[in-house]
C-alpha atoms as a PDB file:
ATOM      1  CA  UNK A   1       0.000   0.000   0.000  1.00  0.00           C
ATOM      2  CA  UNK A   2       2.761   2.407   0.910  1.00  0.00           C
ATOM      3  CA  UNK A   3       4.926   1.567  -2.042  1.00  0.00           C
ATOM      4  CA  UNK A   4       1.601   2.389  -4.039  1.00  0.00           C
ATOM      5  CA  UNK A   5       1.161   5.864  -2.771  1.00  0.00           C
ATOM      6  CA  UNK A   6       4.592   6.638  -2.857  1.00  0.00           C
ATOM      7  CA  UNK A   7       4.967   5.475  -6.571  1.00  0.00           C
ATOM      8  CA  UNK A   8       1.392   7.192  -7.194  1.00  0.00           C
ATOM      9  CA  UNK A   9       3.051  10.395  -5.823  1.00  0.00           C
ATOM     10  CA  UNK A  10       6.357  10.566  -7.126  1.00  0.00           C
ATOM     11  CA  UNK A  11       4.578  10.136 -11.029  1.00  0.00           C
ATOM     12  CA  UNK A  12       1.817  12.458 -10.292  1.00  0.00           C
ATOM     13  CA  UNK A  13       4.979  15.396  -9.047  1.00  0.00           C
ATOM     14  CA  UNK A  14       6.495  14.579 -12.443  1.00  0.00           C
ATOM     15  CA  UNK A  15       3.095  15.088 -14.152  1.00  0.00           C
ATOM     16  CA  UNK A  16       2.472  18.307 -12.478  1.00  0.00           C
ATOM     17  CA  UNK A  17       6.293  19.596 -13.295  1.00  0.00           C
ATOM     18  CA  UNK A  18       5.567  18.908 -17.347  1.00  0.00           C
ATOM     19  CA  UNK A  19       2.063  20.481 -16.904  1.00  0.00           C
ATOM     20  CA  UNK A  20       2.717  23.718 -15.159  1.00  0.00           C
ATOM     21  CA  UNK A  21       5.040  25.584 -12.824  1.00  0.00           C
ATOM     22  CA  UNK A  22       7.607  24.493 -10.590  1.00  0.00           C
ATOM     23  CA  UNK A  23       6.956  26.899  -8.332  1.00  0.00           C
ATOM     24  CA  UNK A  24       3.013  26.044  -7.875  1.00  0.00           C
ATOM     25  CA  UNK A  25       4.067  22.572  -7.743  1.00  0.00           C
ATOM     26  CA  UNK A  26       6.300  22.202  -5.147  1.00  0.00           C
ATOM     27  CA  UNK A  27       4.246  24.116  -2.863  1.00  0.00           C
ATOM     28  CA  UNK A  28       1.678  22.005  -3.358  1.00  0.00           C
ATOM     29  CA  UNK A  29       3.920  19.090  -2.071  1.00  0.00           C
ATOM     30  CA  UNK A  30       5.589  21.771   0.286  1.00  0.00           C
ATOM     31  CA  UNK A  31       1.824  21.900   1.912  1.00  0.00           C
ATOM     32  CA  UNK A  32       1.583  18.657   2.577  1.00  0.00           C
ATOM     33  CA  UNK A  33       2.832  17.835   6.491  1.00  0.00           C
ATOM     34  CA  UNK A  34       1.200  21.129   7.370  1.00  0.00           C
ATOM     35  CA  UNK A  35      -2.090  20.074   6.103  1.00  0.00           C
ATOM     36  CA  UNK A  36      -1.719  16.489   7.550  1.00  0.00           C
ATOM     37  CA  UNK A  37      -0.665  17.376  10.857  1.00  0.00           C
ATOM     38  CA  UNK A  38      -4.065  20.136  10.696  1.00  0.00           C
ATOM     39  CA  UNK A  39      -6.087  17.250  10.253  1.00  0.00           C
ATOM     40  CA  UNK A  40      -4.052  14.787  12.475  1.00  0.00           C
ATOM     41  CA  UNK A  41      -5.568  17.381  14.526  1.00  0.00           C
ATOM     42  CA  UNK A  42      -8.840  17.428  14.115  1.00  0.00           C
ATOM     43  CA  UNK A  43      -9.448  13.965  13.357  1.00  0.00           C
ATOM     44  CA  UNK A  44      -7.946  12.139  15.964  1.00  0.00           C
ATOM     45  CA  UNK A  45      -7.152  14.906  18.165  1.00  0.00           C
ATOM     46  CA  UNK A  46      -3.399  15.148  18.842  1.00  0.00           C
ATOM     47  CA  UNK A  47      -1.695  17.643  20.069  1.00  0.00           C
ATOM     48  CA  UNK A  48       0.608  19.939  18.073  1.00  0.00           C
ATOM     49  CA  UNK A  49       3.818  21.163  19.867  1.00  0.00           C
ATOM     50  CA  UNK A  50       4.710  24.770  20.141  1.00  0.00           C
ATOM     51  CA  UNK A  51       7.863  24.258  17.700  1.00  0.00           C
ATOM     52  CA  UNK A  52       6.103  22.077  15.398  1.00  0.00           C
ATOM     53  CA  UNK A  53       3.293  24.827  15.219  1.00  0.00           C
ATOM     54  CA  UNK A  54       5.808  27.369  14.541  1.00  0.00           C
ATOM     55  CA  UNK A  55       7.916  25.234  11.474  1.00  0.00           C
ATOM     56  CA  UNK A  56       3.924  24.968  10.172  1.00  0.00           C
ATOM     57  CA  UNK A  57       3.357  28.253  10.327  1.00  0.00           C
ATOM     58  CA  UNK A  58       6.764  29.246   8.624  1.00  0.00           C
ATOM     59  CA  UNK A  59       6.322  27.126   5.834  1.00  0.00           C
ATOM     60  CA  UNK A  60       2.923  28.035   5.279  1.00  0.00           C
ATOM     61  CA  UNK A  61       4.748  31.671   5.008  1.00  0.00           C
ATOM     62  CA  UNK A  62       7.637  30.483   3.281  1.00  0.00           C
ATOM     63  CA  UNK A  63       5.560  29.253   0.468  1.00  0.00           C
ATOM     64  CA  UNK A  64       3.032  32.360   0.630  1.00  0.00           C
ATOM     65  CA  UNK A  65       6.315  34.298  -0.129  1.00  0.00           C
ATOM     66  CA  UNK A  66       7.447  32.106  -2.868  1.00  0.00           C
ATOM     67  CA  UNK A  67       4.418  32.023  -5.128  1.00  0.00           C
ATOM     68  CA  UNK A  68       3.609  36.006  -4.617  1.00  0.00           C
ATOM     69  CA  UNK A  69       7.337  36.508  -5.670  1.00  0.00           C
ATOM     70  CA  UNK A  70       6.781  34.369  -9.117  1.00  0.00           C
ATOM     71  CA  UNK A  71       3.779  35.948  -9.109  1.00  0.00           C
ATOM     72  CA  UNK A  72       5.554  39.456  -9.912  1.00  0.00           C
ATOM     73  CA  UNK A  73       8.624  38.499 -11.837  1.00  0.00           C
ATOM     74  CA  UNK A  74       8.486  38.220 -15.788  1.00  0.00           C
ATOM     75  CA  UNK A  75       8.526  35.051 -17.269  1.00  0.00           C
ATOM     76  CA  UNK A  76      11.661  34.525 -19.124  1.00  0.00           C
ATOM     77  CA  UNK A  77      11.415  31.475 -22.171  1.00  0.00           C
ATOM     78  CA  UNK A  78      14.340  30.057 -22.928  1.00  0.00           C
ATOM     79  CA  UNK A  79      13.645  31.251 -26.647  1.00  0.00           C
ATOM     80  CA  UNK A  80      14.268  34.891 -25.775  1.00  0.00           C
ATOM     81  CA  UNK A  81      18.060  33.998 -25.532  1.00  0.00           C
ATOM     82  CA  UNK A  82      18.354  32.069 -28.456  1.00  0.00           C
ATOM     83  CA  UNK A  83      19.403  35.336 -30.804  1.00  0.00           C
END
């Protein structure tokens, strides 16, 4: 089952690389442990610990940062510097 998900994974990051940006893309796997451990909480009610709360929040922030940054930068194609 594990190997399964992991394989399942792994092929659907590739996928989402040769669809669309690696930026939007990696934050979506980026997201991940922060969204698990939310419903970790929730679900089976476990306790977060103040650091792990913190590294959640910071990568939440990291990747808010990230994505408004690509967000204002022009896109460059690597035809532009072909002349």
């Amino acid at each position: 089952m594990a190997l399964g998900v992991t394989v399942s994974a792994t092929l659907l990051l590739y996928y989402m690389i040769g669809k669309g940006k690696l930026t939007n893309t990696t934050s979506i796997f980026y997201c991940v442990p922060p969204f698990t451990a939310v419903l970790d909480f929730f679900i089976f009610k476990h306790t977060l610990s103040l650091i792990a709360f913190i590294g959640m929040v910071l990568i939440i922030l990291g990747m808010i940062m990230i994505n408004q940054k690509a967000v204002h930068q022009p896109i460059h194609h690597q035809s532009d510097h072909m002349s």
